[in-house]
C-alpha atoms as a PDB file:
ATOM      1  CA  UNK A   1      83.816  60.768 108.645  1.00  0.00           C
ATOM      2  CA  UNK A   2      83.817  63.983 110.600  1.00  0.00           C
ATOM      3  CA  UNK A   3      80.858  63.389 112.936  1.00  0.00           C
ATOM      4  CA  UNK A   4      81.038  67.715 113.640  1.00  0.00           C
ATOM      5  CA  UNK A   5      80.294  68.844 110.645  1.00  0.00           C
ATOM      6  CA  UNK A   6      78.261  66.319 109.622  1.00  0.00           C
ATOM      7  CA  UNK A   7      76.312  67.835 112.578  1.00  0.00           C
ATOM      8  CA  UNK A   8      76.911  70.979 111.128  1.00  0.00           C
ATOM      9  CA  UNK A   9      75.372  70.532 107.873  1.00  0.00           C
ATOM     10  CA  UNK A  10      72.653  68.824 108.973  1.00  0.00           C
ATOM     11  CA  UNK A  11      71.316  71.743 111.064  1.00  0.00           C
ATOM     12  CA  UNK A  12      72.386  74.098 108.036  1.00  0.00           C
ATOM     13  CA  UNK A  13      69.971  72.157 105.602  1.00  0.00           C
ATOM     14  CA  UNK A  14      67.162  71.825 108.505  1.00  0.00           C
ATOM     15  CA  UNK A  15      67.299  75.705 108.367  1.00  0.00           C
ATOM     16  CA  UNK A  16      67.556  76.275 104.457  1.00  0.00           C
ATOM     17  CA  UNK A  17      64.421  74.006 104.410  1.00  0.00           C
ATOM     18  CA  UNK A  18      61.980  76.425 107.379  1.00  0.00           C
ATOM     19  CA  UNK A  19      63.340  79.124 105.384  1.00  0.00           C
ATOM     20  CA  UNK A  20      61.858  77.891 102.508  1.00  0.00           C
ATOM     21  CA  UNK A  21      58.925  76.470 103.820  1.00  0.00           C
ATOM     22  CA  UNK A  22      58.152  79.281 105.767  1.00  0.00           C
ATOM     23  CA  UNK A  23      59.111  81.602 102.265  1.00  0.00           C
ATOM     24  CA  UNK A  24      61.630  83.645 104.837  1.00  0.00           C
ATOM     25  CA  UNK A  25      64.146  85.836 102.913  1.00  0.00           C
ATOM     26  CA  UNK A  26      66.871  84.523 105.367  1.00  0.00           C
ATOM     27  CA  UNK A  27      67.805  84.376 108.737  1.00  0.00           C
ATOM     28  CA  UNK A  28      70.278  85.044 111.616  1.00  0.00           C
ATOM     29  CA  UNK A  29      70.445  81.229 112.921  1.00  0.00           C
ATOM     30  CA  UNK A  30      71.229  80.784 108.964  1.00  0.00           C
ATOM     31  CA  UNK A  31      74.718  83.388 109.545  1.00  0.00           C
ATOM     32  CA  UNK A  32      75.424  81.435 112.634  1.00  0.00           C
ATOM     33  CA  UNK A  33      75.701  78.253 111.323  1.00  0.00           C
ATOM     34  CA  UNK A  34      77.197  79.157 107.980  1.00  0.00           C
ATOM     35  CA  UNK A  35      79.937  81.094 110.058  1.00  0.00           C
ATOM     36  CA  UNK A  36      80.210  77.255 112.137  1.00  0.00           C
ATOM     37  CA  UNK A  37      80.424  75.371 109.392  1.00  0.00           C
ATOM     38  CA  UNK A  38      83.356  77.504 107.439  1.00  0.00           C
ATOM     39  CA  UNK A  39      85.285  77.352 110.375  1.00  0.00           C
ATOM     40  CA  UNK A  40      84.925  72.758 110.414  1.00  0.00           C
ATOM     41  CA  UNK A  41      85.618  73.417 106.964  1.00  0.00           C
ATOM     42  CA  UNK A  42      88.866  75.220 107.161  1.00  0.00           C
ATOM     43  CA  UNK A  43      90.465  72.643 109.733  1.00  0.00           C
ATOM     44  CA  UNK A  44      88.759  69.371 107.677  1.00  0.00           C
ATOM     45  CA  UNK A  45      90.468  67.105 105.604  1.00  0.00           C
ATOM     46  CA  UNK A  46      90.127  67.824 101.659  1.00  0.00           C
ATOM     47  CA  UNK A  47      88.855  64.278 101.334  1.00  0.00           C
ATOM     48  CA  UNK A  48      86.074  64.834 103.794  1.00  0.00           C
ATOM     49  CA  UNK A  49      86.149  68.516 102.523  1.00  0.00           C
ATOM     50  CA  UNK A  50      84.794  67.178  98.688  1.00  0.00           C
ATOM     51  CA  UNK A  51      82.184  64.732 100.133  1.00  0.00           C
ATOM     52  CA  UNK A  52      80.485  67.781 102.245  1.00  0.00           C
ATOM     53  CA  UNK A  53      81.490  70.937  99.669  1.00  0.00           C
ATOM     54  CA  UNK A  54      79.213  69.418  96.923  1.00  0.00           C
ATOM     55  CA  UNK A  55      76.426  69.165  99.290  1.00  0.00           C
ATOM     56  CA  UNK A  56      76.890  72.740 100.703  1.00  0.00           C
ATOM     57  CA  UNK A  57      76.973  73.778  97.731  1.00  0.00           C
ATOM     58  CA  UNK A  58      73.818  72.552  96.216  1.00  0.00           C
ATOM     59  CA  UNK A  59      71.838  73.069  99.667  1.00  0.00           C
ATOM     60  CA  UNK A  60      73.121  76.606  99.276  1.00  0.00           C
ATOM     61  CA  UNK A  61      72.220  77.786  95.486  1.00  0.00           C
ATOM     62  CA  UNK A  62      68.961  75.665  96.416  1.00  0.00           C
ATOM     63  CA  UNK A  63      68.302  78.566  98.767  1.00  0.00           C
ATOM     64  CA  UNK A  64      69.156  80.968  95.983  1.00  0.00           C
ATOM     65  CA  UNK A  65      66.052  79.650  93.852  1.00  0.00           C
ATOM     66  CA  UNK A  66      63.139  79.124  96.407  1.00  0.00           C
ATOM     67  CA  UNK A  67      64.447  82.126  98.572  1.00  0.00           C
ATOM     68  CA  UNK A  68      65.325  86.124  97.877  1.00  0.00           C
ATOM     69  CA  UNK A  69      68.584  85.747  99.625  1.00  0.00           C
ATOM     70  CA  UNK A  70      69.977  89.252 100.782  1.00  0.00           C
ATOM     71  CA  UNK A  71      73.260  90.619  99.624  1.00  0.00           C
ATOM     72  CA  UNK A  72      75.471  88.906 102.271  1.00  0.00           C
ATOM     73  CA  UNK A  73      74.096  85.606 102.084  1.00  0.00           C
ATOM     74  CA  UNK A  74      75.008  86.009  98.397  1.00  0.00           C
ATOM     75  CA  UNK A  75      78.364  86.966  99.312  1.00  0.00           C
ATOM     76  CA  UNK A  76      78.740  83.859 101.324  1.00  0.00           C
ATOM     77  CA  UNK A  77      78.033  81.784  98.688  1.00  0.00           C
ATOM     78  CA  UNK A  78      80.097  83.131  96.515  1.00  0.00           C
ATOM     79  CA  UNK A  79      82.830  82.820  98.728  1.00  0.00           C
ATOM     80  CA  UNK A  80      82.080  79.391  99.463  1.00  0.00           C
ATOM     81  CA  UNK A  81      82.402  78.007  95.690  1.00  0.00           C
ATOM     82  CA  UNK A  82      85.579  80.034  94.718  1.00  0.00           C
ATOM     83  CA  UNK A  83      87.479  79.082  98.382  1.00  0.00           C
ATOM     84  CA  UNK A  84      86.162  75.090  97.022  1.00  0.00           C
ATOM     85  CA  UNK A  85      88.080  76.127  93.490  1.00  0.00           C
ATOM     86  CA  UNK A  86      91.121  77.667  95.046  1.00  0.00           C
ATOM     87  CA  UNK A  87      91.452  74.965  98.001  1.00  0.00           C
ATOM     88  CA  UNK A  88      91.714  71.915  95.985  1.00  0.00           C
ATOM     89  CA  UNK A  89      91.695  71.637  91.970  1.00  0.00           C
ATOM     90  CA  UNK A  90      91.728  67.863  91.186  1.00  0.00           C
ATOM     91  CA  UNK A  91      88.706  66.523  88.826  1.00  0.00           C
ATOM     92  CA  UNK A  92      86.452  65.784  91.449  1.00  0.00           C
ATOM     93  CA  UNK A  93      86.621  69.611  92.638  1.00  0.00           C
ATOM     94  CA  UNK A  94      86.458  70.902  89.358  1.00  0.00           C
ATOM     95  CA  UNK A  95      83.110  68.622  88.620  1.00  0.00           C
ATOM     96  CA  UNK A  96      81.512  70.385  91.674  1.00  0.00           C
ATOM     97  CA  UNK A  97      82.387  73.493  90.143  1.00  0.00           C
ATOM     98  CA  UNK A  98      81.461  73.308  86.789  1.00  0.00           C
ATOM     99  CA  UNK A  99      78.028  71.708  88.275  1.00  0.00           C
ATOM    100  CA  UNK A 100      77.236  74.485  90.199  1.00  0.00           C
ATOM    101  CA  UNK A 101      78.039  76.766  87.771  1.00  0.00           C
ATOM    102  CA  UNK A 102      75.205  74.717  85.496  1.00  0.00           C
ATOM    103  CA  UNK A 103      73.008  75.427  87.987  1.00  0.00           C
ATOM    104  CA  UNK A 104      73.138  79.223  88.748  1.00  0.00           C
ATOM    105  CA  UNK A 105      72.974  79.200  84.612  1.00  0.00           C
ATOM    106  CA  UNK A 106      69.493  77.562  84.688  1.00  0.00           C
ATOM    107  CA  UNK A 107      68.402  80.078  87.695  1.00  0.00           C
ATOM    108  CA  UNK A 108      68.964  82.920  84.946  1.00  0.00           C
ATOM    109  CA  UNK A 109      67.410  81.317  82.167  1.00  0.00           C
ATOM    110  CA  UNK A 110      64.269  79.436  83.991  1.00  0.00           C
ATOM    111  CA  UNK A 111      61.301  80.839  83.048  1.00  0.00           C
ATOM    112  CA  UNK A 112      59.858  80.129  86.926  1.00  0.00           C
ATOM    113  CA  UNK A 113      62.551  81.149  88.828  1.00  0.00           C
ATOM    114  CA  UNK A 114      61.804  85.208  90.502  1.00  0.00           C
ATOM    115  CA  UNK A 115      63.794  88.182  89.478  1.00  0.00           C
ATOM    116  CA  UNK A 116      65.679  88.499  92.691  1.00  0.00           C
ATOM    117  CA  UNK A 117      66.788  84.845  92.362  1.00  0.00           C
ATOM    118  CA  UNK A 118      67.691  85.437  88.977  1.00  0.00           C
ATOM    119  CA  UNK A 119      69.585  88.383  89.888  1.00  0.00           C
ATOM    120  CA  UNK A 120      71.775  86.283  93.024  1.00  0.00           C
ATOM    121  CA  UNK A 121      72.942  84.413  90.307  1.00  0.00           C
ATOM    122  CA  UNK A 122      74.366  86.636  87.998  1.00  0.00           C
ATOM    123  CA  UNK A 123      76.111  88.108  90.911  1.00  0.00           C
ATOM    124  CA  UNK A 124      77.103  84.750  92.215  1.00  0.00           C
ATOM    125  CA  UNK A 125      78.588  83.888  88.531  1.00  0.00           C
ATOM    126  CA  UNK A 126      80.415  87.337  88.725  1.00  0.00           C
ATOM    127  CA  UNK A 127      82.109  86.607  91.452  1.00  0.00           C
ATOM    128  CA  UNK A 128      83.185  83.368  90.740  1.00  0.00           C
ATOM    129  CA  UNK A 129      84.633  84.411  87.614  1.00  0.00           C
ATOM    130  CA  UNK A 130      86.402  87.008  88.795  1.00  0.00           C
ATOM    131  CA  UNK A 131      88.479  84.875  90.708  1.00  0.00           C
ATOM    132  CA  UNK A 132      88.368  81.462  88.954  1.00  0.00           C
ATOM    133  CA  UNK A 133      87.911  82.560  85.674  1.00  0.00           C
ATOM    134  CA  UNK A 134      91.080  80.518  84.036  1.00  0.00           C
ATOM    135  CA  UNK A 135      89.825  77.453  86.017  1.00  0.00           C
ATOM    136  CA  UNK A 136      86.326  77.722  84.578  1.00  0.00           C
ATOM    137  CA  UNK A 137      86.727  78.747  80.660  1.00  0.00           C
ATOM    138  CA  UNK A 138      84.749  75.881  79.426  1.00  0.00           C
ATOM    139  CA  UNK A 139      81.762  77.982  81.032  1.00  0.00           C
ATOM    140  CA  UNK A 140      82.950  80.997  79.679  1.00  0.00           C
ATOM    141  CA  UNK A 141      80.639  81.049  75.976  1.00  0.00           C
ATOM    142  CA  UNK A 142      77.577  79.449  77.598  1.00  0.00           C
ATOM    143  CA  UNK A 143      77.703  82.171  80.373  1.00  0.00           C
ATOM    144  CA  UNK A 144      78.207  84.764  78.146  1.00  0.00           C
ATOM    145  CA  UNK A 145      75.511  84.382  75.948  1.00  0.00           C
ATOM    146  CA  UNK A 146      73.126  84.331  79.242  1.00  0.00           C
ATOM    147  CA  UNK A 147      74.400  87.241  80.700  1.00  0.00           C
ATOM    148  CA  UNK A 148      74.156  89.472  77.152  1.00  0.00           C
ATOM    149  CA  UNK A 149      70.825  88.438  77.205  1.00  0.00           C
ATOM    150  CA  UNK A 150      69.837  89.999  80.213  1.00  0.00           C
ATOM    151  CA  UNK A 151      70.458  93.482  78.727  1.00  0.00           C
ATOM    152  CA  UNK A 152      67.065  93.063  77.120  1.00  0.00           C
ATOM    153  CA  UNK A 153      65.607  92.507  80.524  1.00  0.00           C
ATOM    154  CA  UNK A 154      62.949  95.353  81.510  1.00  0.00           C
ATOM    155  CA  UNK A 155      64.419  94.799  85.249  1.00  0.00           C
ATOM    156  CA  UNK A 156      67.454  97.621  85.689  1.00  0.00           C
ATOM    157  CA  UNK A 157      69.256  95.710  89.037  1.00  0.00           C
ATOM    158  CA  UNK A 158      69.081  92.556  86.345  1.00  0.00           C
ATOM    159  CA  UNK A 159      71.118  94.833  83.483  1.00  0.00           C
ATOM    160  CA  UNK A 160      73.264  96.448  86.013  1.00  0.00           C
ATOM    161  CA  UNK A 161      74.152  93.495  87.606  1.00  0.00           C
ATOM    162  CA  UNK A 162      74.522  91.247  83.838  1.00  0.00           C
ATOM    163  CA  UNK A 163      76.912  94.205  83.245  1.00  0.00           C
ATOM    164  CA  UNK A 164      79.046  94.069  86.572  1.00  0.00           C
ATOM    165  CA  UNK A 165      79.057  89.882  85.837  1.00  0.00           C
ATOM    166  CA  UNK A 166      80.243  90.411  81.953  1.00  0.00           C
ATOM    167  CA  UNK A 167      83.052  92.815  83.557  1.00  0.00           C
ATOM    168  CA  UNK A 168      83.848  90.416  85.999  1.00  0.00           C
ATOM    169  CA  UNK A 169      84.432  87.622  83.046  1.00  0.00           C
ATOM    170  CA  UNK A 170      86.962  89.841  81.600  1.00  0.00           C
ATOM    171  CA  UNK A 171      88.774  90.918  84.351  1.00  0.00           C
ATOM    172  CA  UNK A 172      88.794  87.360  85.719  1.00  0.00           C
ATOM    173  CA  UNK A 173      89.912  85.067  82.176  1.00  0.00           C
ATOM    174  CA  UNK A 174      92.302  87.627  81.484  1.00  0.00           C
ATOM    175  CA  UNK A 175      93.902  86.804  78.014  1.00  0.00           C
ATOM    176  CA  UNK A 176      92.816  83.295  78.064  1.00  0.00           C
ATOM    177  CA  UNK A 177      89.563  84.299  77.552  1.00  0.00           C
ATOM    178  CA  UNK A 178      90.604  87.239  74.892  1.00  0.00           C
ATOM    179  CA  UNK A 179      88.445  85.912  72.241  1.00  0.00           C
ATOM    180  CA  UNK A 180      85.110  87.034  73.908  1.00  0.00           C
ATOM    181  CA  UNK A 181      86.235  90.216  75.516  1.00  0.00           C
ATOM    182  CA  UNK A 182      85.823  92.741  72.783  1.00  0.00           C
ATOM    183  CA  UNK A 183      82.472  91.486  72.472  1.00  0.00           C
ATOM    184  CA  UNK A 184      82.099  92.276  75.876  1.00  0.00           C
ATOM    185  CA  UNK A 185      83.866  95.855  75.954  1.00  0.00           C
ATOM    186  CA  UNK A 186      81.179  96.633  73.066  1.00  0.00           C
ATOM    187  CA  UNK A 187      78.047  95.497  75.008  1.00  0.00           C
ATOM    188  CA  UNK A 188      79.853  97.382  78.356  1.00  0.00           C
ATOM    189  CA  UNK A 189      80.378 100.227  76.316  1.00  0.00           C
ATOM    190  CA  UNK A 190      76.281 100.705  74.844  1.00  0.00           C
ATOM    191  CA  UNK A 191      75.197 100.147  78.394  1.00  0.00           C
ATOM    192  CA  UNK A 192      76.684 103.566  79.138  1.00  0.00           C
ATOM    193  CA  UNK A 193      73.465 104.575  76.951  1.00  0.00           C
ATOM    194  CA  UNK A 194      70.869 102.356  79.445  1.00  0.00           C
ATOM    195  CA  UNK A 195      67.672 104.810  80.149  1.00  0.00           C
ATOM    196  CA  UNK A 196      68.827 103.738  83.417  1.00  0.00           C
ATOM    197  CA  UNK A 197      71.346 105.461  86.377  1.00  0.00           C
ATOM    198  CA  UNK A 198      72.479 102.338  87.768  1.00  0.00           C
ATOM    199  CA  UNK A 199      73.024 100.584  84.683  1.00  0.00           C
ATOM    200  CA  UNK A 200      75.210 103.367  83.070  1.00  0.00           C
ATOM    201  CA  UNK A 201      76.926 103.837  86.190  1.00  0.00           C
ATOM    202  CA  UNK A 202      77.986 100.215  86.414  1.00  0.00           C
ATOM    203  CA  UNK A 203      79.021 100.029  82.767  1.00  0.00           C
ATOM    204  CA  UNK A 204      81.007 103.510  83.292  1.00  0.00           C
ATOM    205  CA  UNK A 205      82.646 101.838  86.245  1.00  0.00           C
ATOM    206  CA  UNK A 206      83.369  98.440  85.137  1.00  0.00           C
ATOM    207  CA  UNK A 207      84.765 100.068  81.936  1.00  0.00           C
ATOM    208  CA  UNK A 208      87.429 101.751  83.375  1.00  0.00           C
ATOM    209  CA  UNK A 209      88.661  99.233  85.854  1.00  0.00           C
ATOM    210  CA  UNK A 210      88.886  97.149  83.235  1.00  0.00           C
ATOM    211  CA  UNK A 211      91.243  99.789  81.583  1.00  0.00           C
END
C-alpha cells in the first residue's frame, strides 16, 4: 500500500469534512492538497490507483452535496472521474464510474439537495460525457430524462447549464448514442426561446458546435 497517498487522502477527507462542518464554500488548503494528491496519483500503481480513486471520488461528489463548490473545484472533479475512465477501463473502473455517475444523478433529482449543488452536478455529468460518453451509454436514457427535466426549473444557471450537459451528451456518444440525439437537438433548439439570456445563449451556442 502506498503509505504517501494514503497520507494524502487522509488530510484531503479531514479538510472536505471542516469544510462541511464549518458550511465553507471551499478552500485554498483544499487546491493544495487536491493538486498533491493528482500528482501520487499519476506516478501510483493502477492497482493501488482503483483502491484510492473510488474513495476520492465519493469524498469528492460528497463535497458537491453538503458544500456550494466554486467553478474550479467542479472542474477538478470532473477531471478526476474522466482521467479514472480514460486511465484504466477494466470492470472494476467502470463500476466506480457508473457509481458515481448514480450519485451526481440523485444530487439533481433529491428533493434536499441546494440549487448550486444541483447545478455542480449537471456540469459534472456534462463533462464526463463529453469525454466518456461511449464508455458510459448505459447512463445515457436515465441521464437524459433528468437533465430534460430541468428545463422546467424556475432557476436559469439550472436550464442553461441542463442545456450545455444535454449538448455535451451528444457531442460526447457521438453516433452510438444517435437514438436520443434528435430528441435532444429539439429540446436545444426551444431553449433558444428561454425568457432567459443565458439560457438562449447556451442553446444558440451548443447548437452550432454541435453542427
Amino acid at each position: 500500500m502506498n503509505q504517501t497517498i494514503k497520507i494524502k487522502f487522509d488530510l484531503l477527507e479531514k479538510e472536505v469534512k471542516r469544510g462541511k462542518n464549518l458550511k465553507l464554500n471551499t478552500s485554498l488548503q483544499k487546491y493544495k492538497i487536491l493538486w498533491d494528491c493528482e500528482r501520487c496519483l499519476n506516478k501510483t500503481e493502477k492497482e493501488e490507483l482503483l483502491e484510492y480513486t473510488g474513495k476520492f471520488i465519493k469524498l469528492l461528489i460528497e463535497g458537491v452535496t453538503h458544500q456550494n463548490p466554486v467553478k474550479p473545484l467542479r472542474r477538478v472533479l470532473s477531471e478526476w472521474i474522466v482521467g479514472i475512465g480514460m486511465k484504466s477501463k477494466d470492470n472494476k473502473t467502470h463500476q466506480v464510474l457508473m457509481k458515481s455517475l448514480t450519485t451526481l444523478q440523485n444530487i439533481i433529482t433529491g428533493k434536499n439537495n441546494n440549487n448550486e449543488a444541483k447545478i455542480a452536478a449537471i456540469e459534472i455529468i456534462g463533462y464526463v460525457f463529453k469525454h466518456l460518453g461511449k464508455q458510459i451509454l448505459a447512463m445515457q436514457s436515465d441521464t437524459v430524462t433528468i437533465l430534460s427535466k430541468q428545463q422546467k426549473s424556475s432557476s436559469s444557471e439550472k436550464r442553461a447549464a441542463s442545456v450545455k450537459s444535454l449538448a455535451s451528451i451528444v457531442s460526447g456518444t457521438g453516433l452510438s448514442g444517435s437514438h436520443y440525439q434528435a430528441g435532444i437537438l429539439k429540446q436545444l433548439k426551444q431553449a433558444t426561446n428561454d425568457k432567459d439570456t443565458k439560457v438562449k445563449l447556451a442553446s444558440t451556442v451548443c447548437i452550432e458546435a454541435i453542427g
